[in-house]
PDB file of N, CA and C in Angstrom:
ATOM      1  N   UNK A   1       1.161  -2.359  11.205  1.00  0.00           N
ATOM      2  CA  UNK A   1       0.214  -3.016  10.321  1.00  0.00           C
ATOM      3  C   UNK A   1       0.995  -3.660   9.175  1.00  0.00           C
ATOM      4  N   UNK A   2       0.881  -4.757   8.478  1.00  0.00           N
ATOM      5  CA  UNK A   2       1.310  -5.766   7.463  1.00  0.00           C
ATOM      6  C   UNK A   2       0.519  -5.260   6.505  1.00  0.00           C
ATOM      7  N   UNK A   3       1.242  -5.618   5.404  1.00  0.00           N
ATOM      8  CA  UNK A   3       0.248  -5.360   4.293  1.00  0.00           C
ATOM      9  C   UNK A   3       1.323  -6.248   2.884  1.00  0.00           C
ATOM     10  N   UNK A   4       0.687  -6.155   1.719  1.00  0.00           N
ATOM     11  CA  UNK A   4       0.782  -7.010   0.811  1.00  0.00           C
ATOM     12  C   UNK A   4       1.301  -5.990  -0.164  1.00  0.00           C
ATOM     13  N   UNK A   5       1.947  -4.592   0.086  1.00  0.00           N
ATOM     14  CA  UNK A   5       1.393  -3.707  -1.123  1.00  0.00           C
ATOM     15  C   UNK A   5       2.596  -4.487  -2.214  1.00  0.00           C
ATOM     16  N   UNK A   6       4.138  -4.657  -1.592  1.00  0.00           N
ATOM     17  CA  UNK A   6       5.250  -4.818  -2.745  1.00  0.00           C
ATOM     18  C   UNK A   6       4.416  -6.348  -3.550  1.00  0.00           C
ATOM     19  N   UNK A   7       4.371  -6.832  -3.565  1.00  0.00           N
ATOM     20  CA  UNK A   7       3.938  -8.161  -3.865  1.00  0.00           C
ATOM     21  C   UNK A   7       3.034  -7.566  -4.791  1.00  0.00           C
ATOM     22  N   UNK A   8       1.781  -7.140  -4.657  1.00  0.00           N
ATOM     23  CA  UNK A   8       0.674  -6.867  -5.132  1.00  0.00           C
ATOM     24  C   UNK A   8       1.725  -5.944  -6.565  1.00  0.00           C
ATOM     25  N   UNK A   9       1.931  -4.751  -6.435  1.00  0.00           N
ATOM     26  CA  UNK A   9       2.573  -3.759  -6.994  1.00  0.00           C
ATOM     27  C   UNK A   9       3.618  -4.780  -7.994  1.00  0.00           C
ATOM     28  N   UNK A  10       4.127  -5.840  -7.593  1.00  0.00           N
ATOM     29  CA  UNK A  10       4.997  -6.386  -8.335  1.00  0.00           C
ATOM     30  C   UNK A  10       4.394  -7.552  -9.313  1.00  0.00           C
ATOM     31  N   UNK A  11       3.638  -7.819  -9.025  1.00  0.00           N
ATOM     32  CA  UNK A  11       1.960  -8.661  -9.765  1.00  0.00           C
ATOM     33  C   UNK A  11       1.752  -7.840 -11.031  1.00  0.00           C
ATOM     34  N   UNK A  12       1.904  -6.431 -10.664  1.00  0.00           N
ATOM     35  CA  UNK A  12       1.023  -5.849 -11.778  1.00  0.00           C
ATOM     36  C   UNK A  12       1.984  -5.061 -12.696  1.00  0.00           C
ATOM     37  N   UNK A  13       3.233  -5.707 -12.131  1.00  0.00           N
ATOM     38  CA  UNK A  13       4.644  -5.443 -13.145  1.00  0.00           C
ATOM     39  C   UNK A  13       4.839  -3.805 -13.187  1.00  0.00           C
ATOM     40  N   UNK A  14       4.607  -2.948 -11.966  1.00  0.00           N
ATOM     41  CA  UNK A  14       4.949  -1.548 -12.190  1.00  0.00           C
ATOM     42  C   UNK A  14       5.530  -1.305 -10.687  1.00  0.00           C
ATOM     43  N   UNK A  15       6.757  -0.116 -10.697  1.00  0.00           N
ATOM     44  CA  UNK A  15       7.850   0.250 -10.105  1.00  0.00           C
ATOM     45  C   UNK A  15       7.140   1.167  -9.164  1.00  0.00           C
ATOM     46  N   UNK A  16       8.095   1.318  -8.052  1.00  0.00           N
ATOM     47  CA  UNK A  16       7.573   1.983  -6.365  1.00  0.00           C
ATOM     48  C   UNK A  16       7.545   3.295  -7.193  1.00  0.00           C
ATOM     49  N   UNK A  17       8.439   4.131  -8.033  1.00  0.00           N
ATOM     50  CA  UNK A  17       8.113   5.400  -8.845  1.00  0.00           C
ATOM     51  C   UNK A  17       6.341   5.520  -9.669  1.00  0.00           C
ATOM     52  N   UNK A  18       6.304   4.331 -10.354  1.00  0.00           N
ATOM     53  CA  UNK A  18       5.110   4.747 -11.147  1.00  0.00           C
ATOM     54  C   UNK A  18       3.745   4.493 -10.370  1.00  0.00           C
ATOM     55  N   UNK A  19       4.043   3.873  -9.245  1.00  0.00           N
ATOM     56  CA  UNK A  19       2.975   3.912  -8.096  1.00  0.00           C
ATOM     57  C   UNK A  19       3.001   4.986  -7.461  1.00  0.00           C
ATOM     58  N   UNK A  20       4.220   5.645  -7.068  1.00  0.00           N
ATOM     59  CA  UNK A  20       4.167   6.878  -6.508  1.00  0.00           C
ATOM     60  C   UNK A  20       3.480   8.713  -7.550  1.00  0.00           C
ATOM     61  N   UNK A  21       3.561   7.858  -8.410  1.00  0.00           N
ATOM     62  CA  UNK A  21       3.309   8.899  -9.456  1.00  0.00           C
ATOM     63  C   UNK A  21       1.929   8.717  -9.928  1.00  0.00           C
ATOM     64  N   UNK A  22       0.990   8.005  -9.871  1.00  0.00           N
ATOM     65  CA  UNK A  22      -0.240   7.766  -9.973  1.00  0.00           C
ATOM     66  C   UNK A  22      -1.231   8.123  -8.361  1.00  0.00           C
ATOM     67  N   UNK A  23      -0.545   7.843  -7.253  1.00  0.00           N
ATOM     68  CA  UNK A  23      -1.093   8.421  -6.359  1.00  0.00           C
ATOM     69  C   UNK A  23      -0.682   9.509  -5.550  1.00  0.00           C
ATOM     70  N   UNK A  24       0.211  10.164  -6.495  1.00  0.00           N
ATOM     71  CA  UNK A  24       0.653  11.637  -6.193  1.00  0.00           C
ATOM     72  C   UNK A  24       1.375  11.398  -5.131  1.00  0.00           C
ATOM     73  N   UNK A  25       2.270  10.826  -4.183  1.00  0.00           N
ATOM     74  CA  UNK A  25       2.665  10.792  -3.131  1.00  0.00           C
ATOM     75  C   UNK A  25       4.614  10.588  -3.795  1.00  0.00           C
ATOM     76  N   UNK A  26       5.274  10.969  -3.005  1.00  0.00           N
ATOM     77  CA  UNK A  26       7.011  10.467  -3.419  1.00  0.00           C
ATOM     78  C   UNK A  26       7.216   8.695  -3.030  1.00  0.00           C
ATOM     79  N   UNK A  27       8.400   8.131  -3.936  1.00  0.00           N
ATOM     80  CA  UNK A  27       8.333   7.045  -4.332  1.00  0.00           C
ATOM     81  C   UNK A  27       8.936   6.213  -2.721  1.00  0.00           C
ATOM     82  N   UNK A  28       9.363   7.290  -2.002  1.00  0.00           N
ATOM     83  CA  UNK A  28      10.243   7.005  -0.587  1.00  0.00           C
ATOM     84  C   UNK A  28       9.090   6.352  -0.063  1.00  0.00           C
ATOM     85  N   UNK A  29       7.430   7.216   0.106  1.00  0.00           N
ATOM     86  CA  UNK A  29       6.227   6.887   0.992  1.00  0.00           C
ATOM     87  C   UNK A  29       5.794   5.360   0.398  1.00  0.00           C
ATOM     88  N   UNK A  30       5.726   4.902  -0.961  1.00  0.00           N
ATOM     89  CA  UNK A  30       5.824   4.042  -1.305  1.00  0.00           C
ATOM     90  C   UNK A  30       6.576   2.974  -0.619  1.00  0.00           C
ATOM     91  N   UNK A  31       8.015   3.121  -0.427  1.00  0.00           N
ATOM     92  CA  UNK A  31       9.047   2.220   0.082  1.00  0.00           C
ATOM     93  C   UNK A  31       8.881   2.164   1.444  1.00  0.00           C
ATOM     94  N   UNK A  32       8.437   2.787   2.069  1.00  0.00           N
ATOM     95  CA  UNK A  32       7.898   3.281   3.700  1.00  0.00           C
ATOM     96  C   UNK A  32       7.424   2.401   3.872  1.00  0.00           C
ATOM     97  N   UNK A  33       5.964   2.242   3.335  1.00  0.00           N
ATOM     98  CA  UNK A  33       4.471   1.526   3.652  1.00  0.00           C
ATOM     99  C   UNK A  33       5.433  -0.086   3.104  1.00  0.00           C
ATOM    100  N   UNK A  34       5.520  -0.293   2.009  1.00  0.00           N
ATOM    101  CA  UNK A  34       6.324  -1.695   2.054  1.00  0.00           C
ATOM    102  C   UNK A  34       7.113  -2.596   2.807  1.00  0.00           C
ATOM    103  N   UNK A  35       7.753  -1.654   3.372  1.00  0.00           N
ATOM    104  CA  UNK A  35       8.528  -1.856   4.487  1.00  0.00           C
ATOM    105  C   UNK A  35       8.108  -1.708   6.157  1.00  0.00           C
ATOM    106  N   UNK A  36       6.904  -1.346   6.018  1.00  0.00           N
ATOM    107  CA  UNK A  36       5.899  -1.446   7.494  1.00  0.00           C
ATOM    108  C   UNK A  36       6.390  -0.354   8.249  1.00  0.00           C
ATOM    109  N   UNK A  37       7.282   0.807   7.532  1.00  0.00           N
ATOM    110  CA  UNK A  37       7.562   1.807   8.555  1.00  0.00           C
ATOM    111  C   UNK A  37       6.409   3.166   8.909  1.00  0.00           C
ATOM    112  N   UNK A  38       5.879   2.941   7.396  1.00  0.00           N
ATOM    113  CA  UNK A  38       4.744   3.779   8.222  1.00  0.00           C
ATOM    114  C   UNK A  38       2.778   3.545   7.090  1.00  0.00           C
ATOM    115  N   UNK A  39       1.742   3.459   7.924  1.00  0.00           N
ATOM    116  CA  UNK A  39       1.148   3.134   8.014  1.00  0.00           C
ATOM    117  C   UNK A  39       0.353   4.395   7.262  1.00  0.00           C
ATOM    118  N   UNK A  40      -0.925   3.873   6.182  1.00  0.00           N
ATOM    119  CA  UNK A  40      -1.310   4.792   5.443  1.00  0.00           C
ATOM    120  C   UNK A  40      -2.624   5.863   5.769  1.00  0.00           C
ATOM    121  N   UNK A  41      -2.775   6.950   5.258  1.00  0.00           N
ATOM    122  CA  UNK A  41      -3.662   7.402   6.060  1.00  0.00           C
ATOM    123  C   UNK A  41      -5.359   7.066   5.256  1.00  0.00           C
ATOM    124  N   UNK A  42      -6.149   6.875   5.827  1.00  0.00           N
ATOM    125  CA  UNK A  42      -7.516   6.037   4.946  1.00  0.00           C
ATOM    126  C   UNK A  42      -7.670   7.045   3.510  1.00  0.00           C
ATOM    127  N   UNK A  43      -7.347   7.592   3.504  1.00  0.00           N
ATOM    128  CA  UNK A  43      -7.694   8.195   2.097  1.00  0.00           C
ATOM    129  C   UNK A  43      -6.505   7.798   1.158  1.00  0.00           C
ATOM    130  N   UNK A  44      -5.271   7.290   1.294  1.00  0.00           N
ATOM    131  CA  UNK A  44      -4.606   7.087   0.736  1.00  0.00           C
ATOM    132  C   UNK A  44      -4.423   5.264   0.632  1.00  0.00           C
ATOM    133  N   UNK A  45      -5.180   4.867   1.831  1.00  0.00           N
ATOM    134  CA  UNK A  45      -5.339   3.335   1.552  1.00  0.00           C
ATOM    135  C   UNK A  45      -6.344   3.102   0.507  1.00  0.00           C
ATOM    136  N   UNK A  46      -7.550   4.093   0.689  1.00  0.00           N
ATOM    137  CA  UNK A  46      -8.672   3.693  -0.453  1.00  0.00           C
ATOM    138  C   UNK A  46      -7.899   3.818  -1.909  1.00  0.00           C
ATOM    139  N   UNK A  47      -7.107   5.003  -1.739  1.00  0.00           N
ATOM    140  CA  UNK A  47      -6.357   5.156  -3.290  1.00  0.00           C
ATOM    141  C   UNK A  47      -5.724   3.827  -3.617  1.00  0.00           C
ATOM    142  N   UNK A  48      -5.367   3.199  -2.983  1.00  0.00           N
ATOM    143  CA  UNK A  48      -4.203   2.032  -3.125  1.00  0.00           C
ATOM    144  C   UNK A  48      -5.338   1.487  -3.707  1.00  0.00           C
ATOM    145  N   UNK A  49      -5.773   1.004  -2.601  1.00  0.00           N
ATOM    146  CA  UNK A  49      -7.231  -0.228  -3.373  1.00  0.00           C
ATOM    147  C   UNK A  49      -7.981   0.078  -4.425  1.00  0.00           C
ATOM    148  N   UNK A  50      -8.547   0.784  -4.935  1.00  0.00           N
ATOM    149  CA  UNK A  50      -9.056   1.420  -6.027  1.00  0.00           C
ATOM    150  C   UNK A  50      -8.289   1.067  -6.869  1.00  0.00           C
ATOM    151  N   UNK A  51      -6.687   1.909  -7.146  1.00  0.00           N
ATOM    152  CA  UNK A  51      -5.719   1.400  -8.277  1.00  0.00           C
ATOM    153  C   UNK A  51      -5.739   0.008  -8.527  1.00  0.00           C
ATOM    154  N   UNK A  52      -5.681  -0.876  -7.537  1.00  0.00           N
ATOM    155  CA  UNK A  52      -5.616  -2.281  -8.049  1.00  0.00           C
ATOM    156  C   UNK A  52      -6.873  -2.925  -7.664  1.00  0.00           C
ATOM    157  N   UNK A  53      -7.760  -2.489  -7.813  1.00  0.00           N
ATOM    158  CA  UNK A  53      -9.483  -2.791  -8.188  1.00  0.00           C
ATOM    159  C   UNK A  53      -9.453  -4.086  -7.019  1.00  0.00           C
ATOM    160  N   UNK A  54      -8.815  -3.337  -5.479  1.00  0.00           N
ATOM    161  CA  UNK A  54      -8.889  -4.602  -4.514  1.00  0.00           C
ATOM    162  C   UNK A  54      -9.647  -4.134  -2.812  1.00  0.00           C
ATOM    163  N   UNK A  55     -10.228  -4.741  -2.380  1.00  0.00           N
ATOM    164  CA  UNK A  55     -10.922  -4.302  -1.085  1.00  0.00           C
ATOM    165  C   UNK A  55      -9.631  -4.048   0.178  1.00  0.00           C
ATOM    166  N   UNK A  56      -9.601  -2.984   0.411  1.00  0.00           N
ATOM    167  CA  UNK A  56      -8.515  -2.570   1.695  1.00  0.00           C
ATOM    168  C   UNK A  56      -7.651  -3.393   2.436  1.00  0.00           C
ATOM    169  N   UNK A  57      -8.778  -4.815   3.015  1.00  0.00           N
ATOM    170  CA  UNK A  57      -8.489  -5.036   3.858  1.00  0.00           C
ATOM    171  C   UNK A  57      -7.797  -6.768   2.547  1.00  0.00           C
ATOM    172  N   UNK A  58      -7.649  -6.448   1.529  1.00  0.00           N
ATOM    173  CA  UNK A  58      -6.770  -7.596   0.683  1.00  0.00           C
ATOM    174  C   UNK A  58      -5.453  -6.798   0.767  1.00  0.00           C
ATOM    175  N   UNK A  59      -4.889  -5.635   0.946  1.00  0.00           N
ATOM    176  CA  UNK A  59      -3.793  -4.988   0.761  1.00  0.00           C
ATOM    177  C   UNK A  59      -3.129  -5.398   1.974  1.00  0.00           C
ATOM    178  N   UNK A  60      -4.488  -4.410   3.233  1.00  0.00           N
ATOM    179  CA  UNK A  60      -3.596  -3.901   4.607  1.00  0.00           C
ATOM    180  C   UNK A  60      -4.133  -5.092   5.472  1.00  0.00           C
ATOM    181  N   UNK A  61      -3.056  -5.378   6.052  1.00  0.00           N
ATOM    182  CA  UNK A  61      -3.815  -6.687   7.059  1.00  0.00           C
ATOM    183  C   UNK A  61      -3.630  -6.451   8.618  1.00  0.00           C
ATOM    184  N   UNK A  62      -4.623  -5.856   9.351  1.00  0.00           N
ATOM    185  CA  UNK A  62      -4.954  -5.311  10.250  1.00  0.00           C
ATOM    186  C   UNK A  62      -4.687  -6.806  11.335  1.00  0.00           C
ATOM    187  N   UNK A  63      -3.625  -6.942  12.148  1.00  0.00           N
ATOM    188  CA  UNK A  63      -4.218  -7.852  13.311  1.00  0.00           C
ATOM    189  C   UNK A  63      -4.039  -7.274  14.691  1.00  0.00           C
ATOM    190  N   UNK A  64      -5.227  -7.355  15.547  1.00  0.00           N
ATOM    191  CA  UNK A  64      -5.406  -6.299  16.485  1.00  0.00           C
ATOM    192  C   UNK A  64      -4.669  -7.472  17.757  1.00  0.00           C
ATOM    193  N   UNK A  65      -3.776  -6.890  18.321  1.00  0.00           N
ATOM    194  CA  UNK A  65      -3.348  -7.473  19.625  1.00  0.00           C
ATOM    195  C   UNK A  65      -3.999  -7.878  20.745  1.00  0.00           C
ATOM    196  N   UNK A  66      -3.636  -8.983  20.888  1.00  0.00           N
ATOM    197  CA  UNK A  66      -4.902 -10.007  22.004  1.00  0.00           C
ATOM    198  C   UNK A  66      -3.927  -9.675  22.827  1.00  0.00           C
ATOM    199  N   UNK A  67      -4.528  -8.808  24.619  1.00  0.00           N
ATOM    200  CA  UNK A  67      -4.217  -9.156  25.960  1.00  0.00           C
ATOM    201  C   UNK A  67      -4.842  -9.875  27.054  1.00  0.00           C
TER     202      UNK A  67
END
């Protein structure tokens, strides 16, 4: 899954630490999800969105594979 979080996070002029420290998680899970290595679990995507007063699907950008 793609997502917008470094960009967004860097918009609002605060560090992968003080994001990690507002949603209780280590600053690594932060650098994870930025880097598309790992994908968030819905309670921790709503946290994202909430912090930056944005609807989920403006963060995480879901595109489902056409066969």
């Amino acid at each position: 899954m793609k997502n917008r979080l470094e960009q967004i996070r860097k918009q609002y002029g605060i560090s992968q630490e003080q994001l990690a420290d507002v949603l209780e998680v280590s600053r690594q899970t932060i650098g994870s999800l930025e880097n598309g290595r790992y994908n968030p679990s819905i309670l921790l995507a709503f946290k994202i969105a909430r912090y930056f007063h944005l609807a989920i699907e403006e963060i995480f950008l879901y595109e489902e594979e056409i066969k």
